[in-house]
Protein backbone atom coordinates (compact mmCIF):
# COMPACT_ATOMS: atom_id res chain seq x y z
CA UNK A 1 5.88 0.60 -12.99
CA UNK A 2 6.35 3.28 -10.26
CA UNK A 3 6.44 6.54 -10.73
CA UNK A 4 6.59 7.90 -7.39
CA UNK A 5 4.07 10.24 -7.72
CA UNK A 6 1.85 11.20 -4.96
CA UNK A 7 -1.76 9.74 -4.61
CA UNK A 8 -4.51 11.97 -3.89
CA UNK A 9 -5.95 9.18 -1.38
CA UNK A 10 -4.78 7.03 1.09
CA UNK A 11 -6.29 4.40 3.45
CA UNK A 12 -3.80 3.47 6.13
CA UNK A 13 -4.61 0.97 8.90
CA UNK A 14 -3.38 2.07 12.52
CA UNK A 15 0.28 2.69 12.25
CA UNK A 16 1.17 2.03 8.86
CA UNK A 17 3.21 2.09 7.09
CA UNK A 18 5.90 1.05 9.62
CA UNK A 19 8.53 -0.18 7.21
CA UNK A 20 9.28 -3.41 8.83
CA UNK A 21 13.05 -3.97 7.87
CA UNK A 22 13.01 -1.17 5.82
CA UNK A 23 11.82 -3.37 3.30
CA UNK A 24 7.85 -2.64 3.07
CA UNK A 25 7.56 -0.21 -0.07
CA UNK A 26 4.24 -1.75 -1.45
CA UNK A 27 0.85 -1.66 -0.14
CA UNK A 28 -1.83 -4.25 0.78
CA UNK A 29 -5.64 -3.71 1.68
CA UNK A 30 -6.13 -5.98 4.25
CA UNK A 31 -9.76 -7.33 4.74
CA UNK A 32 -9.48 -7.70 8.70
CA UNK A 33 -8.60 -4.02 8.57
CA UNK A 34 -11.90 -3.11 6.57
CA UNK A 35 -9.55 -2.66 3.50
CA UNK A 36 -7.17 -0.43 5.34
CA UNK A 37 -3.89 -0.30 3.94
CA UNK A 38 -0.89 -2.35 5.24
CA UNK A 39 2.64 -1.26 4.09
CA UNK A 40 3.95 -4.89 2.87
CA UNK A 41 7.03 -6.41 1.33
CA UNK A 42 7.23 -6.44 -2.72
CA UNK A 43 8.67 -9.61 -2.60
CA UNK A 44 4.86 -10.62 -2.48
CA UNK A 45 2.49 -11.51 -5.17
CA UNK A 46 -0.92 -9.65 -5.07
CA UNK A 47 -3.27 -7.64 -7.18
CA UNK A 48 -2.70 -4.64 -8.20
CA UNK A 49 -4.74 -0.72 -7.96
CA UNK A 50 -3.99 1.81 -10.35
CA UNK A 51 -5.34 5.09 -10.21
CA UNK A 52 -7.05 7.31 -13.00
CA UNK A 53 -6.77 10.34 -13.80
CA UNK A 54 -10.09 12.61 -13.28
């Protein structure tokens, strides 16, 4: 579910998100990036990271 509400962290690898197609509206850590995010198409299955509230 997506809420759009704002994270109070982000990770993103050098210049991401880029929106490639205007398509990319989830996120992937990538390990060749040191976990740094990559903006990536939703299309794909992955695992998911949910933040908690303090």
């Amino acid at each position: 579910m997506h809420d759009e509400a704002n994270v109070s962290y982000d990770n993103w690898g050098h210049d991401q998100p880029n929106y490639v197609d205007g398509d990319q509206k989830c996120v992937v850590a990538e390990i060749e990036w040191t976990w740094a995010w990559n903006d990536w198409f939703c299309t794909e299955k992955d695992f998911i990271v949910c933040e908690l509230p303090n």
